[in-house]
Protein backbone atom coordinates (compact mmCIF):
# COMPACT_ATOMS: atom_id res chain seq x y z
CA UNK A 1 -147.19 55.99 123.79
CA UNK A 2 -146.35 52.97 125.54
CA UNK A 3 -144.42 50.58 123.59
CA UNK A 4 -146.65 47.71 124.15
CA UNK A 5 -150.15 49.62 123.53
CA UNK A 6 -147.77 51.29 119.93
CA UNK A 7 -147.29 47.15 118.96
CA UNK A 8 -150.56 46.19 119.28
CA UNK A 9 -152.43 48.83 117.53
CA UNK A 10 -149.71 47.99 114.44
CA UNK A 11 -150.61 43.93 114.49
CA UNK A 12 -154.28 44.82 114.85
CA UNK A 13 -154.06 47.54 111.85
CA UNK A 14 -152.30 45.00 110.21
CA UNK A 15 -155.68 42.63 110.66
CA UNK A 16 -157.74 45.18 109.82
CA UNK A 17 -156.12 46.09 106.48
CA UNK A 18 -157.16 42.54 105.14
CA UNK A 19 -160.59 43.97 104.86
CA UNK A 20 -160.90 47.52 103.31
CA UNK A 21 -163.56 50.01 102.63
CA UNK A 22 -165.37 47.90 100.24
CA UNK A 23 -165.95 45.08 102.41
CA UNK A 24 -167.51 46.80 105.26
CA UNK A 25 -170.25 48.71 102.77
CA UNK A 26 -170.80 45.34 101.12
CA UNK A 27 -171.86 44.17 104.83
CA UNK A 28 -173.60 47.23 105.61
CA UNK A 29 -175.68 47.07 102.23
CA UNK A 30 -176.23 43.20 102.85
CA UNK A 31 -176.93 43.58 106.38
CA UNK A 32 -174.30 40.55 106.99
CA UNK A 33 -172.28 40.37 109.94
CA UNK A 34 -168.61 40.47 109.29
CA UNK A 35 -167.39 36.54 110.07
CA UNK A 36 -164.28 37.19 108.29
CA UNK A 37 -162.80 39.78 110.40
CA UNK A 38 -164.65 38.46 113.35
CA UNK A 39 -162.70 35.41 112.78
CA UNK A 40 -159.36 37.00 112.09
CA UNK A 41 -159.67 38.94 115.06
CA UNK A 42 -160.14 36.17 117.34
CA UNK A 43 -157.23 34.35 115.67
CA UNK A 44 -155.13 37.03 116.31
CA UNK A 45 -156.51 37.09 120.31
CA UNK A 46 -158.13 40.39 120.48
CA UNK A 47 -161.56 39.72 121.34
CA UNK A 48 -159.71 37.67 124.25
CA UNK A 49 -157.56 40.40 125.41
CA UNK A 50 -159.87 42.16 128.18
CA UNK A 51 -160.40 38.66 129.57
CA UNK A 52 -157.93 37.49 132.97
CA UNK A 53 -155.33 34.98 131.54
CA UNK A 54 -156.32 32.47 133.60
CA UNK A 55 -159.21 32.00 131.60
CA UNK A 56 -157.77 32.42 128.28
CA UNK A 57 -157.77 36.07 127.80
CA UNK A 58 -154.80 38.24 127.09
CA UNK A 59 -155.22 39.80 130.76
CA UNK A 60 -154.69 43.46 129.42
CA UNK A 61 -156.51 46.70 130.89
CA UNK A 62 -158.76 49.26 129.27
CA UNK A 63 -155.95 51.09 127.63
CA UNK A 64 -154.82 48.16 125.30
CA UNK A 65 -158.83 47.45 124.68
CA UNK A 66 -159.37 50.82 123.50
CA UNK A 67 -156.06 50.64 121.56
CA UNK A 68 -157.44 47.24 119.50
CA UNK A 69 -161.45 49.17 119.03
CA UNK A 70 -159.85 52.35 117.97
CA UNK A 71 -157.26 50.99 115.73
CA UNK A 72 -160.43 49.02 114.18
CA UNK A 73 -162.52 51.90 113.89
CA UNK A 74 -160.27 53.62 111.95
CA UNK A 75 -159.03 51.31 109.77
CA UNK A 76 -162.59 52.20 107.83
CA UNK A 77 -164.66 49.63 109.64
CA UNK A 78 -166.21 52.03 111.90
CA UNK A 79 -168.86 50.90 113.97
CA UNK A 80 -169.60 47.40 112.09
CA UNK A 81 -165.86 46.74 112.87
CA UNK A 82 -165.96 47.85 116.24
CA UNK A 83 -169.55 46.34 117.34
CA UNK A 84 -169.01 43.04 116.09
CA UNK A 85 -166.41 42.25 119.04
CA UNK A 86 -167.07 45.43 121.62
CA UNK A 87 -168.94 43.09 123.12
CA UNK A 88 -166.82 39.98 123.74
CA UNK A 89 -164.17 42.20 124.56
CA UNK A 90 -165.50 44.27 127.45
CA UNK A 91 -169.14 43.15 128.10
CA UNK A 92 -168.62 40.06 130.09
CA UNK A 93 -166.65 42.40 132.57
CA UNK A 94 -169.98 41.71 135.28
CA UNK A 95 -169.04 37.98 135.14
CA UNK A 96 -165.30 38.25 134.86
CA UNK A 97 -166.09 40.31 138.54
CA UNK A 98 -168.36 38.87 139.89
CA UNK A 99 -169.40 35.41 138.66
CA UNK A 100 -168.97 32.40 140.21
CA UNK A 101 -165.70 30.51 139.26
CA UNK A 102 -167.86 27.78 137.54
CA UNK A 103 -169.85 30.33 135.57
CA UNK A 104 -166.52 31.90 134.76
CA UNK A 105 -164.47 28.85 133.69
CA UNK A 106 -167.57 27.40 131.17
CA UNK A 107 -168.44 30.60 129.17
CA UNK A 108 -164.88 33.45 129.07
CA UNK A 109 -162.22 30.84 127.57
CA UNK A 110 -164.82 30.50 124.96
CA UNK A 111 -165.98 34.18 125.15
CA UNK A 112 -162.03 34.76 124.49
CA UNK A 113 -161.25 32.64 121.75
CA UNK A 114 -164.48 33.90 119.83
CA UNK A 115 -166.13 30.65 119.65
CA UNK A 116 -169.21 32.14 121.68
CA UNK A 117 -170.95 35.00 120.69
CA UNK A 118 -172.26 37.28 123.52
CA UNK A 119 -175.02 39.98 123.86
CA UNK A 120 -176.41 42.34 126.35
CA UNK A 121 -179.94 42.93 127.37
CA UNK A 122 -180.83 46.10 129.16
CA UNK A 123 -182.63 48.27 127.97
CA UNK A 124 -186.62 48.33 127.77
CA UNK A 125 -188.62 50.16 125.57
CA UNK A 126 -190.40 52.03 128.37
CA UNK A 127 -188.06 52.06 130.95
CA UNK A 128 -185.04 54.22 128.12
CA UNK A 129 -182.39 55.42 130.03
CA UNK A 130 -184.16 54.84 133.67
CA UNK A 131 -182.33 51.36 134.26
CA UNK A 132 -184.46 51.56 138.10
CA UNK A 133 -187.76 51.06 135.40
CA UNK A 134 -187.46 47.85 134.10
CA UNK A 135 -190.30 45.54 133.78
CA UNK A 136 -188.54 42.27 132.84
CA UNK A 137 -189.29 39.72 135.37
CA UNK A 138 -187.41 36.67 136.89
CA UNK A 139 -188.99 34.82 139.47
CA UNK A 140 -187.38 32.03 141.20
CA UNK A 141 -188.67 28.53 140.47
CA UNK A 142 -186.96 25.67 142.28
CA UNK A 143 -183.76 25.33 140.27
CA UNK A 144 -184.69 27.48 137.61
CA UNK A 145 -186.08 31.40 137.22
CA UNK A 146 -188.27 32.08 135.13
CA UNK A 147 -188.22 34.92 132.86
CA UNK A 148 -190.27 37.13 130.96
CA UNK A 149 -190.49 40.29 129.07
CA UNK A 150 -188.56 42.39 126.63
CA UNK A 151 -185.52 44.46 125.57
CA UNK A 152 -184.65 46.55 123.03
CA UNK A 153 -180.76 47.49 121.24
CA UNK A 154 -179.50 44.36 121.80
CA UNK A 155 -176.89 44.47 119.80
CA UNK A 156 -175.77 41.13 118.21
CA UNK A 157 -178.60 39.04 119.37
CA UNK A 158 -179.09 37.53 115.86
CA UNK A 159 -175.34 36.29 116.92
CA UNK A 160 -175.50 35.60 120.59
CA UNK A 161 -175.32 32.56 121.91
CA UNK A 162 -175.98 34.09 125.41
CA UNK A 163 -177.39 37.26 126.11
CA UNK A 164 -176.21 38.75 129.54
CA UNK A 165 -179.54 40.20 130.52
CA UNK A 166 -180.55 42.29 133.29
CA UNK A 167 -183.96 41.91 134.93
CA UNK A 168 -186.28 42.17 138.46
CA UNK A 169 -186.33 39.73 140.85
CA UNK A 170 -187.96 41.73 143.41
CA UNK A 171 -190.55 44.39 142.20
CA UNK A 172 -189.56 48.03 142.31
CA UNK A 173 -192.73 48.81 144.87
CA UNK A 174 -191.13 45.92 147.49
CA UNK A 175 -187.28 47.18 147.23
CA UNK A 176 -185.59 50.30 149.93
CA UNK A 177 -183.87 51.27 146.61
CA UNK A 178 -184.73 51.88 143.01
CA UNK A 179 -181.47 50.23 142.36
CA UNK A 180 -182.25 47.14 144.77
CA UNK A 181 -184.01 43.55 143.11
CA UNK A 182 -181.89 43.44 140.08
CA UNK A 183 -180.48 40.62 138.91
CA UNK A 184 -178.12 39.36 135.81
CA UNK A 185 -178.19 36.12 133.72
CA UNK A 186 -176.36 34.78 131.34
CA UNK A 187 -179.41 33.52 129.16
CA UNK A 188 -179.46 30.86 126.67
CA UNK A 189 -180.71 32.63 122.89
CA UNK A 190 -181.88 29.86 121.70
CA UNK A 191 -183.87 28.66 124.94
CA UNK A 192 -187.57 28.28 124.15
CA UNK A 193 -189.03 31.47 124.83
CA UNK A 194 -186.52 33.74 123.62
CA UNK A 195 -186.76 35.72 120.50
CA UNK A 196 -184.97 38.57 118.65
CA UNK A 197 -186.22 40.61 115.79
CA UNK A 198 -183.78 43.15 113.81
CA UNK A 199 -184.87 46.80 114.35
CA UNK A 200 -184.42 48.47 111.14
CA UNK A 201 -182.09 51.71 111.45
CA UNK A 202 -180.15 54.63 109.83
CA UNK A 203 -176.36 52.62 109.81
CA UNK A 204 -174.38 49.96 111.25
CA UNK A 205 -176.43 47.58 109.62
CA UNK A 206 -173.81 44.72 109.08
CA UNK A 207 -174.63 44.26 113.15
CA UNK A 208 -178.00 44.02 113.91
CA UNK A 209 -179.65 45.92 116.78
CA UNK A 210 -183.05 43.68 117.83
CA UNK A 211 -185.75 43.39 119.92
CA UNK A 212 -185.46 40.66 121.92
CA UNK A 213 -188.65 38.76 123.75
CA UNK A 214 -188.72 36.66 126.66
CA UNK A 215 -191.83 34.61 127.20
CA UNK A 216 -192.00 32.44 130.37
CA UNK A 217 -187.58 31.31 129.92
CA UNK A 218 -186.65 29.11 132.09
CA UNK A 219 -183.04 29.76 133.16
CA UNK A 220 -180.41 27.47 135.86
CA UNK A 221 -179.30 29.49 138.74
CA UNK A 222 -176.08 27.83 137.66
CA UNK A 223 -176.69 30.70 134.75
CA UNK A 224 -177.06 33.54 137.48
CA UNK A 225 -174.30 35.98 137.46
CA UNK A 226 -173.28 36.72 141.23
CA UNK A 227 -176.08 37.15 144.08
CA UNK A 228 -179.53 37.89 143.40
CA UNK A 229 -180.67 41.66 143.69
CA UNK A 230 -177.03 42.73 143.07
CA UNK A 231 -177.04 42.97 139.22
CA UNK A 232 -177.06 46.80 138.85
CA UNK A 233 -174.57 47.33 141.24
CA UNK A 234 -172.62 44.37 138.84
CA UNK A 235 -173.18 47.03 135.65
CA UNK A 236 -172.15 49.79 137.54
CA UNK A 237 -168.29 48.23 137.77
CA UNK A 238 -168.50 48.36 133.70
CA UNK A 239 -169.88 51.91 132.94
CA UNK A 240 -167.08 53.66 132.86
CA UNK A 241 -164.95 51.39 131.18
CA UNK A 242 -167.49 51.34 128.35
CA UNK A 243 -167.62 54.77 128.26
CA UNK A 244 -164.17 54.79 127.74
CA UNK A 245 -164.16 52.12 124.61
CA UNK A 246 -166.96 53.81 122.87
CA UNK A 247 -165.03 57.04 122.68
CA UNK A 248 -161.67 55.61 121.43
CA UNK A 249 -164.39 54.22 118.47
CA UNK A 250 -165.73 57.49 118.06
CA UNK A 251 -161.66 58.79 117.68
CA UNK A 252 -160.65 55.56 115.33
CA UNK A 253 -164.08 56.70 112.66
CA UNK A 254 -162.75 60.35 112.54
CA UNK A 255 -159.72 59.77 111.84
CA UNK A 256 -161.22 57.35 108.83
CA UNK A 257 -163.16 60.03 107.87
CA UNK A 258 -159.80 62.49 108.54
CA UNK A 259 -157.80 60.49 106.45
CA UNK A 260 -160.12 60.16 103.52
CA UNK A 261 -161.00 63.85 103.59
CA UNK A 262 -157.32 65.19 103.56
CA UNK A 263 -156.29 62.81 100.76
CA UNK A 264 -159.09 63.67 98.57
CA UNK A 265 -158.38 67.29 99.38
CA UNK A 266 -154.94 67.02 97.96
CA UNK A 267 -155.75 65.23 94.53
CA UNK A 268 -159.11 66.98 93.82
CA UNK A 269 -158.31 69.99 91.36
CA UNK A 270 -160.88 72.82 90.96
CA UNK A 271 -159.65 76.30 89.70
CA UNK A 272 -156.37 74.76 88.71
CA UNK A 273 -155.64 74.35 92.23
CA UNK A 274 -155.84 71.52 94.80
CA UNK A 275 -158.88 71.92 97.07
CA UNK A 276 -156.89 71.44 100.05
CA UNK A 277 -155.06 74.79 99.23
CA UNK A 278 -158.00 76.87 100.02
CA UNK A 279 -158.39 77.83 103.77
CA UNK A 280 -162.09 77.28 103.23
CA UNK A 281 -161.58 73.55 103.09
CA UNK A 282 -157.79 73.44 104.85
CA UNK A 283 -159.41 74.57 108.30
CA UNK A 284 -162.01 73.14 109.24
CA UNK A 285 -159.69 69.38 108.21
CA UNK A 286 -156.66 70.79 110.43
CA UNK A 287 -159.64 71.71 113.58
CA UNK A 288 -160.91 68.13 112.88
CA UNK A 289 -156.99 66.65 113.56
CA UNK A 290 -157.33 69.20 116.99
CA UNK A 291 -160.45 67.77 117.77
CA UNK A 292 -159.19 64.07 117.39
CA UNK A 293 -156.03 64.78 119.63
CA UNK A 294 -157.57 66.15 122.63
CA UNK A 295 -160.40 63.86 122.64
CA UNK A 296 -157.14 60.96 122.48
CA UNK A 297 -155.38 62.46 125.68
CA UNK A 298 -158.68 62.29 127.73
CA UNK A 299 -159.28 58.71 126.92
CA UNK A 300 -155.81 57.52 127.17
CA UNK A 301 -156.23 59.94 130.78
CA UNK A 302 -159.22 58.04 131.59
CA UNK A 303 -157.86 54.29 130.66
CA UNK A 304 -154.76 55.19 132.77
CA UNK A 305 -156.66 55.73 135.92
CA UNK A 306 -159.43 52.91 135.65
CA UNK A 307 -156.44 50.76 135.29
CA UNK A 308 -154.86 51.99 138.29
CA UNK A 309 -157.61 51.65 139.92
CA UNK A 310 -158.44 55.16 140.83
CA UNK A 311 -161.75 56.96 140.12
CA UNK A 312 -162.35 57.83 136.67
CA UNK A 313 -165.90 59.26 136.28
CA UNK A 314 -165.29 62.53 135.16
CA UNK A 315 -162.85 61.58 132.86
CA UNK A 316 -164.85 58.68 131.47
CA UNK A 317 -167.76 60.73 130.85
CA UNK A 318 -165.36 63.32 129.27
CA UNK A 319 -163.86 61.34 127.26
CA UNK A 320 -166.82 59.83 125.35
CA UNK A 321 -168.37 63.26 125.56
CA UNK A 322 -165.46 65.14 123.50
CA UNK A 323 -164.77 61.76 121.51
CA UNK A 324 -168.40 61.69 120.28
CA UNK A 325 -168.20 65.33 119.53
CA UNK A 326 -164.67 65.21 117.97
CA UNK A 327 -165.34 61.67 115.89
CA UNK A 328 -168.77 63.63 114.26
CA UNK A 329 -166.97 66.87 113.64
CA UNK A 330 -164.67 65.03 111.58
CA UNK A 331 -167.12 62.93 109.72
CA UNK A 332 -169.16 65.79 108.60
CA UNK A 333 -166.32 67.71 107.66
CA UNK A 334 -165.13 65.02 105.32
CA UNK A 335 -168.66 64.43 103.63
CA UNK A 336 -168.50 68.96 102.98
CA UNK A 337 -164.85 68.22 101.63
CA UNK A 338 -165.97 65.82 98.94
CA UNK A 339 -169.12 68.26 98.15
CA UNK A 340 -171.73 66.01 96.29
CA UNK A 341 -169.45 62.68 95.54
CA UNK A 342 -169.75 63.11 99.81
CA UNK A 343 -173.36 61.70 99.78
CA UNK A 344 -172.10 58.84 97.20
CA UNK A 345 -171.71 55.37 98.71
CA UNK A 346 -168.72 55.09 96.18
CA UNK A 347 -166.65 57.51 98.19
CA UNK A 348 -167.34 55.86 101.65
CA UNK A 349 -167.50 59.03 103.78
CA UNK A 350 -171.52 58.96 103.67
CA UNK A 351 -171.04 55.67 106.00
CA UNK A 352 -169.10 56.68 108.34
CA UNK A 353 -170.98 59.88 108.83
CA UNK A 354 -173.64 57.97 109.75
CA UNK A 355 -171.31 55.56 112.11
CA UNK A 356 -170.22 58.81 113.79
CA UNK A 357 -173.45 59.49 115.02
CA UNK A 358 -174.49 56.71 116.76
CA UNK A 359 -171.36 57.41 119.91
CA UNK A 360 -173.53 60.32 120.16
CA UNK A 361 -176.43 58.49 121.66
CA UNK A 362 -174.89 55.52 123.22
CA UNK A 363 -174.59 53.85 125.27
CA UNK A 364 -175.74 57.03 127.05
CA UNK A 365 -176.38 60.39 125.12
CA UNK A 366 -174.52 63.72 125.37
CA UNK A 367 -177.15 65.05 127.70
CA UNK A 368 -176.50 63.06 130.53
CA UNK A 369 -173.49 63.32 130.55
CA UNK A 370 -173.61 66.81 130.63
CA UNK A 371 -175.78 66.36 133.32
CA UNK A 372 -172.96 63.82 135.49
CA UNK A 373 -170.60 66.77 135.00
CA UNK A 374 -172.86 69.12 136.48
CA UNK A 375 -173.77 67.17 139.28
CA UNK A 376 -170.79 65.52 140.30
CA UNK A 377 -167.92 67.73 139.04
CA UNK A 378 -169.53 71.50 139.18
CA UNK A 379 -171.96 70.35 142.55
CA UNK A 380 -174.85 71.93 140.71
CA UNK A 381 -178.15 70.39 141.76
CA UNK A 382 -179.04 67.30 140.42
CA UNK A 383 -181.42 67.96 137.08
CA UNK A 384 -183.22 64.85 136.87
């Protein structure tokens, strides 16, 4: 491990210790986002350190990002921990590329020192997974666009001050490309005409996932993020590197759940005899660890080539596949270790079982990328 990536993932366990199990279910039962930690993490510079230098940011790569959201992960805070500054961290990547220096120097120093709280708006509830099918509109208005329709899973939009949202400024039936016409803002929340509504869902409740509404916004073009038309080509630069975070989140919640699981199969006595002693419980805990491992090497594979700037899709995609995979695996496994005190809130593992499944669906599901491998790895035809 390199000696800088071993450092930081000691200072941020460090931070993360300051807030154990019982904090995050207290947020997750309350449905309260997490200012504390939020707070000590941006003290500490790690929402910032994704973000060039130049504009306040630590200037680290991928690797050292996944190192801080794994690190938080599996300090117990799972995907509350994680979610609350993914975000900040790694979502303003579209601007840090490809926004103006003006747009860049008002929002990232604050982006980076956690003073402004960021979302991102993409997808619809008709248009799913088929980015090409959105229906949010921007049209052009002298100085201004304005904007209207609506998004679902925006994640911290009760939160955001500015919601980096992706919508058409030409009509799919006018463009040469399904990908053509798109274009990205950085949207005021609390602009008249924007709204967000908490969807109510299985976990990760201390961050809320909305629906957000956008009825006739009007937004600067000092607020447009590059050229007009170019925005999904803008979100393409980020996929993999999100791919990438998510699955070191999916890694830091198994080994939680690891953790918890081995050391209440060593105290828990039933026969006269430590649980942990019988095979029964012993394997499936030591195939978890396996699991974990490999699923570590691809994304420390796949962080070590996005940084170098070589391509990285099939180990991106590989990496969140077998992280999502390995992270569940090792959830579950810890809720059958503790037997019925699993489904207890007491014992914690019941939460981040249901943390472990969300990498599982986003921010793209197993599926597809199943169906990326088979295209662009194995040259089968394309399947959809």
């Amino acid at each position: 491990m390199d000696d800088d990536v071993a450092l930081i993932r000691e200072a941020v366990a460090a931070t993360c210790a300051q807030f154990p199990d019982d904090y995050w279910a207290a947020a997750e039962s309350d449905h309260r986002f997490p200012v504390e930690f939020y707070e000590a993490m941006a003290a500490g510079g790690w929402i910032g350190i994704a973000i060039p230098e130049r504009y306040g940011g630590g200037g680290r790569g991928v690797a050292e990002a996944a190192a801080v959201l794994e690190e938080v992960a599996a300090s117990g805070a799972c995907m509350n921990g994680a979610s609350a500054i993914h975000l900040s961290i790694f979502g303003m990547h579209p601007v840090v590329l490809h926004g103006s220096d003006e747009i860049r120097q008002r929002f990232l120093p604050r982006v980076a020192d956690g003073s402004l709280h960021v979302a991102f708006g993409v997808t619809e509830p008709d248009a799913g997974t088929d980015t090409t099918k959105i229906t949010t509109r921007a049209v052009r208005d002298g100085d201004h666009y304005v904007v209207t329709g609506r998004k679902v899973w925006t994640t911290k939009a009760l939160q955001a001050d500015r919601i980096l949202l992706l919508t058409r400024t030409t009509p799919l039936a006018e463009v040469n490309r399904p990908t053509d016409g798109m274009t990205l803002f950085l949207v005021d929340r609390h602009a008249p005409g924007v709204d967000a509504r908490a969807i109510p869902k299985m976990g990760r409740n201390a961050i809320a996932s909305c629906e957000t509404t956008y009825d006739g916004v009007r937004v600067p073009v000092a607020d447009r993020v590059g050229e007009e038309g170019r925005g999904f080509r803008y979100l393409l630069d980020g996929l993999n590197a999100e791919r990438i975070l998510i699955a070191a989140e999916a890694v830091g919640i198994g080994r939680a759940a690891l953790r918890a699981a081995v050391r209440y199969a060593n105290e828990r006595v039933v026969f006269n005899r430590p649980i942990g002693q019988n095979q029964g419980i012993a394997f499936p805990l030591a195939e978890a660890h396996a699991r974990l491992r490999a699923a570590q090497l691809m994304i420390g594979e796949a962080a070590r080539r996005i940084d170098a700037g070589e391509p990285c899709g099939e180990e991106a995609n590989l990496a969140k596949f077998l992280a999502a995979e390995a992270g569940f695996f090792a959830a579950d496994r810890a809720v059958q270790t503790f037997g019925g005190f699993g489904y207890a809130t007491e014992y914690h593992v019941e939460r981040y079982f249901r943390e472990a499944r969300l990498p599982r669906l986003a921010p793209i599901s197993q599926e597809l990328v199943l169906a990326y491998v088979a295209e662009h790895v194995l040259g089968l035809p394309r399947g959809y």
